[in-house]
C-alpha atoms as a PDB file:
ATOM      1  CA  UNK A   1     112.668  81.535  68.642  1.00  0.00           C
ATOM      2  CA  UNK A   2     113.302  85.204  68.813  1.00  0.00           C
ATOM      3  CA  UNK A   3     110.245  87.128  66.635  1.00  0.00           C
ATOM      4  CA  UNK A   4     110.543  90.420  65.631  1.00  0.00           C
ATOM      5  CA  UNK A   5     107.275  91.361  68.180  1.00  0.00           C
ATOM      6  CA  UNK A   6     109.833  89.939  71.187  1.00  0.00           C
ATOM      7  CA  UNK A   7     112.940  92.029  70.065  1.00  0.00           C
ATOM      8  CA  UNK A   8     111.451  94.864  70.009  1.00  0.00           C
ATOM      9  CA  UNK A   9     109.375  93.987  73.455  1.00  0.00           C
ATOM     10  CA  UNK A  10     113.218  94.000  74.738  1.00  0.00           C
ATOM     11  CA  UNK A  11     114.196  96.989  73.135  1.00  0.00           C
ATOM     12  CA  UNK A  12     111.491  99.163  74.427  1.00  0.00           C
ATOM     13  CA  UNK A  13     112.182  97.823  78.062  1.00  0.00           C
ATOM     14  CA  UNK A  14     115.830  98.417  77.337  1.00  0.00           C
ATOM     15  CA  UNK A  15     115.112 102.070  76.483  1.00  0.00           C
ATOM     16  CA  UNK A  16     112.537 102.549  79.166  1.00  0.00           C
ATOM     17  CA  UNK A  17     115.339 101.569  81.823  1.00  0.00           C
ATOM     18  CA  UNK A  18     117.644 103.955  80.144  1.00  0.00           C
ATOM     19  CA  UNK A  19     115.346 106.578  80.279  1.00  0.00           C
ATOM     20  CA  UNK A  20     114.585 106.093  83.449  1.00  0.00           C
ATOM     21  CA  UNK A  21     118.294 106.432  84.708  1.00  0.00           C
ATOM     22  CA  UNK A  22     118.323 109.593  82.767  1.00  0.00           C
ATOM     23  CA  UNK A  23     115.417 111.296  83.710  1.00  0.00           C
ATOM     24  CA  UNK A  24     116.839 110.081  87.993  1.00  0.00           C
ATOM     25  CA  UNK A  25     120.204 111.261  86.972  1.00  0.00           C
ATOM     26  CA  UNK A  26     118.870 114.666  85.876  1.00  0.00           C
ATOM     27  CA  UNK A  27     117.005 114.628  89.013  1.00  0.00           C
ATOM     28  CA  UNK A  28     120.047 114.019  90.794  1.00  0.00           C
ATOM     29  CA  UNK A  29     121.808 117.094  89.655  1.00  0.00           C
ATOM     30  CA  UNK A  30     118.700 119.519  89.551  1.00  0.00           C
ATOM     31  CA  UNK A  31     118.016 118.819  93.555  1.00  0.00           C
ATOM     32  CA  UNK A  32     121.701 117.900  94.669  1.00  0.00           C
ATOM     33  CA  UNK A  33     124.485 118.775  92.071  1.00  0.00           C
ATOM     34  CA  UNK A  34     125.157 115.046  92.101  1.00  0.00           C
ATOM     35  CA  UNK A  35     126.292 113.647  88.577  1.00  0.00           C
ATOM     36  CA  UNK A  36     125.307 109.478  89.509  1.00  0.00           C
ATOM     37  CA  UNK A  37     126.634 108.709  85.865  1.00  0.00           C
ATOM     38  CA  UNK A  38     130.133 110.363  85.987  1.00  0.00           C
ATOM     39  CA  UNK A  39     130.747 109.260  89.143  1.00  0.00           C
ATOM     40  CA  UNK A  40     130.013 105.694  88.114  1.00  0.00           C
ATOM     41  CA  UNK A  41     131.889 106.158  85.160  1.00  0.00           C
ATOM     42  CA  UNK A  42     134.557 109.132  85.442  1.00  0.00           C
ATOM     43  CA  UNK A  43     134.069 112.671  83.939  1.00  0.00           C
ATOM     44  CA  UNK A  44     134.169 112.746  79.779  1.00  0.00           C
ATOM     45  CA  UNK A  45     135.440 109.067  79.994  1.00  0.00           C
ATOM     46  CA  UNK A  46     134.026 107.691  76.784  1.00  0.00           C
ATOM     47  CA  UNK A  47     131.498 105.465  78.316  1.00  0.00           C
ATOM     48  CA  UNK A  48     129.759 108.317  80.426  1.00  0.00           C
ATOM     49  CA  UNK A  49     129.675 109.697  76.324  1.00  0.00           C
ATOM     50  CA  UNK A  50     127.952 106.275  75.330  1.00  0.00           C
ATOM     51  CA  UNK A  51     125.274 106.169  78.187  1.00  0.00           C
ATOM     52  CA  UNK A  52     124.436 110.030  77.442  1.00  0.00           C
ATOM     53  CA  UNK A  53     123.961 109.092  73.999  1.00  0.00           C
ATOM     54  CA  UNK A  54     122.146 105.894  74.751  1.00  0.00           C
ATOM     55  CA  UNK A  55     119.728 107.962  76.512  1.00  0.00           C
ATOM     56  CA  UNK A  56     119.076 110.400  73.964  1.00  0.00           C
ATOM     57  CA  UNK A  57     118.447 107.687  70.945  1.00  0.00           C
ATOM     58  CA  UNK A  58     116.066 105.851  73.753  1.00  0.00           C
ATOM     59  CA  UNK A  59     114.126 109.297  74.159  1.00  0.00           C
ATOM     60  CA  UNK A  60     113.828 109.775  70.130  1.00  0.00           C
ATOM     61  CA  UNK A  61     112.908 106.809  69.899  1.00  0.00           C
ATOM     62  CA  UNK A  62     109.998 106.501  72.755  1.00  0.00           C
ATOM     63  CA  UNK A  63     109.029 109.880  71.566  1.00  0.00           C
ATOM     64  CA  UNK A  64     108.627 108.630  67.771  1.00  0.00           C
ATOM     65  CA  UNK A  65     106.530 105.437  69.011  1.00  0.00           C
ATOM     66  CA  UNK A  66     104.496 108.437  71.234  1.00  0.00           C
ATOM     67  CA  UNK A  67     103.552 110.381  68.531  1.00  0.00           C
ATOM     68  CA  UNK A  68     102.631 107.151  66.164  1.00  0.00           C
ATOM     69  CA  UNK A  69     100.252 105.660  68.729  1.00  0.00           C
ATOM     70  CA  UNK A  70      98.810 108.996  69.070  1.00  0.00           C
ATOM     71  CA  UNK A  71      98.237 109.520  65.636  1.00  0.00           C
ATOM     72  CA  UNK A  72      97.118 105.753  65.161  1.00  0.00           C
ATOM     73  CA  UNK A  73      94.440 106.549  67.497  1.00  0.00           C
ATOM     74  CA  UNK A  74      93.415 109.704  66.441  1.00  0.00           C
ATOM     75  CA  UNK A  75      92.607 108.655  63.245  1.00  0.00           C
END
């Protein structure tokens, strides 16, 4: 039922989300100061820690699949 090709289908939307409420969180406190993820989830409370690093595995990891498509297609 569940295909390697489908997991990781998930697992790249997963990260894309993440990303994505990085990359607006960061945006958040660049224009307004405004931390959306510890005010969700409290300052240094250990799931603001797990989201944060959430984020940064999902940007290694879309960066890794970046630079092998690029290099896929370059050669």
């Amino acid at each position: 039922m569940w295909n390697r090709y489908t997991q990781m289908k998930n697992f790249d939307f997963i990260a894309m989300v993440l990303l994505l409420v990085g990359g607006l969180n960061w945006g958040l406190v660049g224009a307004f100061n405004y931390n959306l993820v510890t005010t969700l989830l409290g300052d240094a409370s250990m799931w603001t820690r797990v989201v944060y690093g959430l984020v940064g595995v999902c940007a290694l990891y879309e960066a890794y699949h970046f630079f092998q498509k690029r290099g896929a297609a370059s050669a």
